[in-house]
N, C-alpha and C. Protein backbone atom coordinates (compact mmCIF):
# COMPACT_ATOMS: atom_id res chain seq x y z
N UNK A 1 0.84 -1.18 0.00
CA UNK A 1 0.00 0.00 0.00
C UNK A 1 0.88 1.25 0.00
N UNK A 2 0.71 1.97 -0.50
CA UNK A 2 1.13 3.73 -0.63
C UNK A 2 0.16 4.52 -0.60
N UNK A 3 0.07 5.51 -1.78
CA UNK A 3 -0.75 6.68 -1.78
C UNK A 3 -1.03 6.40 -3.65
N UNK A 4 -1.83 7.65 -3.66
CA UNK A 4 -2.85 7.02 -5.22
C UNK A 4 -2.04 8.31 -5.82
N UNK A 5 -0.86 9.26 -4.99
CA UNK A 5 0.26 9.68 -6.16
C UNK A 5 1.35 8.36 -6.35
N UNK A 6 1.58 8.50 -7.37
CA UNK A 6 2.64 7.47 -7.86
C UNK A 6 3.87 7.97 -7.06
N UNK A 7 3.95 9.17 -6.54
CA UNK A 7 5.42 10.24 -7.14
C UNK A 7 5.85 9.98 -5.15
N UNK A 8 4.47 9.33 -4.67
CA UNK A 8 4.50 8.61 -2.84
C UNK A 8 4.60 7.77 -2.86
N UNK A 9 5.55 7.08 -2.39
CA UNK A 9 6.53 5.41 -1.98
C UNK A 9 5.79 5.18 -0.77
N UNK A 10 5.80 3.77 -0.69
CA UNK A 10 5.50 3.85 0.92
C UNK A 10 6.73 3.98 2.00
N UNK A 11 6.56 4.35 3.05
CA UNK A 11 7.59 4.87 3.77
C UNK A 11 7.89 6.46 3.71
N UNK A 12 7.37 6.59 2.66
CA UNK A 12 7.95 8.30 2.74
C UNK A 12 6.97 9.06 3.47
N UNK A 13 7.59 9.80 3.97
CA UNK A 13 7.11 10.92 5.16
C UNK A 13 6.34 12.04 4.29
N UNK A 14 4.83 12.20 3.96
CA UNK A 14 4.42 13.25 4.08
C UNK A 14 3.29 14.15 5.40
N UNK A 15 3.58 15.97 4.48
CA UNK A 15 3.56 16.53 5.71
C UNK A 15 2.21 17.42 4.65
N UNK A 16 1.08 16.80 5.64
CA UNK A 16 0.07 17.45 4.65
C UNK A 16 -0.88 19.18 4.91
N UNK A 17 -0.99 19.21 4.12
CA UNK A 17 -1.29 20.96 4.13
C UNK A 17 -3.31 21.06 4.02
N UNK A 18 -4.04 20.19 3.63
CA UNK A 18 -5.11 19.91 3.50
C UNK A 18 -5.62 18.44 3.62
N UNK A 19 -7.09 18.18 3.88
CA UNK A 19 -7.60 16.94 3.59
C UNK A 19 -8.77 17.41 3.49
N UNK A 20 -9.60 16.15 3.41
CA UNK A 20 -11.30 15.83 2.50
C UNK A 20 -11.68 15.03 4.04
N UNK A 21 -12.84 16.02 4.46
CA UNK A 21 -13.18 14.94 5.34
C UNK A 21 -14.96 14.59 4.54
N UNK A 22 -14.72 13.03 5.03
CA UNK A 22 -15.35 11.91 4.21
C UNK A 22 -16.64 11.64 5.26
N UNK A 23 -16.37 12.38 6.53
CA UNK A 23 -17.61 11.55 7.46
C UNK A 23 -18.90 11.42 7.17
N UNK A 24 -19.49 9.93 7.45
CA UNK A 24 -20.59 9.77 7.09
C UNK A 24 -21.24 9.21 8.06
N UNK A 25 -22.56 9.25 7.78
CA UNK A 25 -23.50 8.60 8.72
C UNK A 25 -23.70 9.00 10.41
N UNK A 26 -23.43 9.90 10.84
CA UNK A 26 -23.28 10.43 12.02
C UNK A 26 -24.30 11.81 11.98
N UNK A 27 -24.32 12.05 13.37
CA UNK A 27 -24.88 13.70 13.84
C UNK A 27 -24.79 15.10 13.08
N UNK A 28 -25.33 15.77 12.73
CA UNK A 28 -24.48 17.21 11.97
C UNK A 28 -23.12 17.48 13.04
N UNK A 29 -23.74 17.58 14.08
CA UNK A 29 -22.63 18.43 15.21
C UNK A 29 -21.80 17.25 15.50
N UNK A 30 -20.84 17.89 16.47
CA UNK A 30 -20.13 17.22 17.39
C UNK A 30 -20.99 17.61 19.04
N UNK A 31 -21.80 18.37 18.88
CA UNK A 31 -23.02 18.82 20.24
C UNK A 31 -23.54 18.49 20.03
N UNK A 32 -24.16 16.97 20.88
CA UNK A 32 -25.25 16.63 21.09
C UNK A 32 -26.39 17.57 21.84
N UNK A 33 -25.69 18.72 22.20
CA UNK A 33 -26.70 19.22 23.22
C UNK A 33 -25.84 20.48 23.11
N UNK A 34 -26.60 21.90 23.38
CA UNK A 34 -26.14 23.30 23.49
C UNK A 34 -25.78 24.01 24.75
N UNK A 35 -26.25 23.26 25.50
CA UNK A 35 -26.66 24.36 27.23
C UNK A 35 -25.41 23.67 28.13
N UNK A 36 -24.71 24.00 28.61
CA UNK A 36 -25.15 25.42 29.07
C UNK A 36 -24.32 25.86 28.55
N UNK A 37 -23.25 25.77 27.55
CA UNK A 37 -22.28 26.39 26.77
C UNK A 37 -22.89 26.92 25.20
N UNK A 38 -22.39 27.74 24.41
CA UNK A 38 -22.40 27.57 23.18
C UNK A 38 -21.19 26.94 22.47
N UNK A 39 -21.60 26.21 21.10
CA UNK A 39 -20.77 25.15 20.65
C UNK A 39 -19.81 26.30 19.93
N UNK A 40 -18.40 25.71 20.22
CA UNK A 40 -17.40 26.39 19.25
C UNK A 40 -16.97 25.40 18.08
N UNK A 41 -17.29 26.15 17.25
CA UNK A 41 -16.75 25.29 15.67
C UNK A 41 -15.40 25.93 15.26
N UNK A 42 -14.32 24.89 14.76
CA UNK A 42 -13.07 25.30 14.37
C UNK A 42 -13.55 25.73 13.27
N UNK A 43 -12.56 27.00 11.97
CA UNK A 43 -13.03 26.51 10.86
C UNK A 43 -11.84 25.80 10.40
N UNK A 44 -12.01 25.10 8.88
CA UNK A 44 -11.00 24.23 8.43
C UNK A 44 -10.38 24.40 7.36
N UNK A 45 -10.46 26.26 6.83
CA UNK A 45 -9.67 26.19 5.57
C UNK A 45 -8.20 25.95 5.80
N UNK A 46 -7.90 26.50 6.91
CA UNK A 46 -6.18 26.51 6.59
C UNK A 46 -5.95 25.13 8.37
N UNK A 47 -6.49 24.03 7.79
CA UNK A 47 -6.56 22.85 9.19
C UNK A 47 -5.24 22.98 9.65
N UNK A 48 -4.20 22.99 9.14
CA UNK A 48 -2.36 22.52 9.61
C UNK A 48 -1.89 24.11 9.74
N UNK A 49 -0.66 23.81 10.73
CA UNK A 49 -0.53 25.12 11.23
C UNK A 49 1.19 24.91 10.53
N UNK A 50 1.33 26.27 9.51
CA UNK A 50 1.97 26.38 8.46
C UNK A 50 2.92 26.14 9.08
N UNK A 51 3.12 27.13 10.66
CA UNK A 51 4.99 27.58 11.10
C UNK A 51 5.62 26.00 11.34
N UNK A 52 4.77 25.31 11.91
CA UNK A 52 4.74 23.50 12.28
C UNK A 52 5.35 22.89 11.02
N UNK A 53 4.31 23.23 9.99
CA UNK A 53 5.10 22.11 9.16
C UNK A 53 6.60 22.73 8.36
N UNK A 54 6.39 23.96 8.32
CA UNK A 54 7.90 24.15 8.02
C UNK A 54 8.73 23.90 9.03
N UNK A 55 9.14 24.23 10.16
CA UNK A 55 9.68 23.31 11.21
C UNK A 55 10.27 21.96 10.56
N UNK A 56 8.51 21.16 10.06
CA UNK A 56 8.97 19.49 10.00
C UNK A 56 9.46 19.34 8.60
N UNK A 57 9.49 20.06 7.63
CA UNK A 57 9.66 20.00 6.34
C UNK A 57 11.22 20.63 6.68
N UNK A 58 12.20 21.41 7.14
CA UNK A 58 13.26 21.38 7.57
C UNK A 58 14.07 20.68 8.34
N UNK A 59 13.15 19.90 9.11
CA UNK A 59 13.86 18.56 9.36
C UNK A 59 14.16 17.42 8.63
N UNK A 60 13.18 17.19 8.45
CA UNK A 60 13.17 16.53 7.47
C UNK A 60 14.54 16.72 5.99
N UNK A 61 14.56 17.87 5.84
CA UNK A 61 15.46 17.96 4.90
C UNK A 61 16.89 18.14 5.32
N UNK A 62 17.05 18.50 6.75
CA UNK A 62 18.25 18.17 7.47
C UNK A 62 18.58 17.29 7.93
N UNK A 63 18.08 15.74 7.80
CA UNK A 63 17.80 14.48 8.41
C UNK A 63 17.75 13.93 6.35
N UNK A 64 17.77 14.34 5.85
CA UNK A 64 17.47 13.84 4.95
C UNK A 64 16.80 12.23 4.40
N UNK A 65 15.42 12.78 4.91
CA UNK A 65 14.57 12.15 5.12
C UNK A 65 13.53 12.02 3.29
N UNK A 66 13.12 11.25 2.98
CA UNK A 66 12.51 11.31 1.73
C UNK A 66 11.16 11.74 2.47
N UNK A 67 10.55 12.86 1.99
CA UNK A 67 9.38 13.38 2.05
C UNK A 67 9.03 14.29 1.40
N UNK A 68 7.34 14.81 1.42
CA UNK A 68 6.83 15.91 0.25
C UNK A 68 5.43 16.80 1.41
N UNK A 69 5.87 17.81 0.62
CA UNK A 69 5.61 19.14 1.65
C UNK A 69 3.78 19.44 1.08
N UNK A 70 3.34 18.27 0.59
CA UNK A 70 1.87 18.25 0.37
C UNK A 70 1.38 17.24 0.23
């Protein structure tokens, strides 16, 4: 098993910048219930926190590590 890019081996380290979430069959919310709080929703355009993965995408390349920065 790998990934459905060709250009991803298995073993190689990626550091991802987006995903597709697929959930099905469940609740709209993650609140079953409102009271006595109001629900906080993350939003999810930018999910990964950029300064992080450059961090790991420089390790990575100082470790010279085979990986891809998407």
């Amino acid at each position: 098993m790998g990934s459905l890019r060709e250009e991803i081996q298995r073993g190689d380290l990626v550091f991802p910048d987006q995903f597709i979430d697929f959930t099905r069959r469940r609740e709209v919310s993650f609140h079953e219930t409102f009271a006595p709080h109001s629900p906080l929703h993350t939003p999810m355009a930018d999910p990964f926190s950029d300064e992080l993965r450059k961090i790991f995408i420089a390790s990575a390349q100082d470790l010279n590590i085979v990986h891809h920065t998407k």
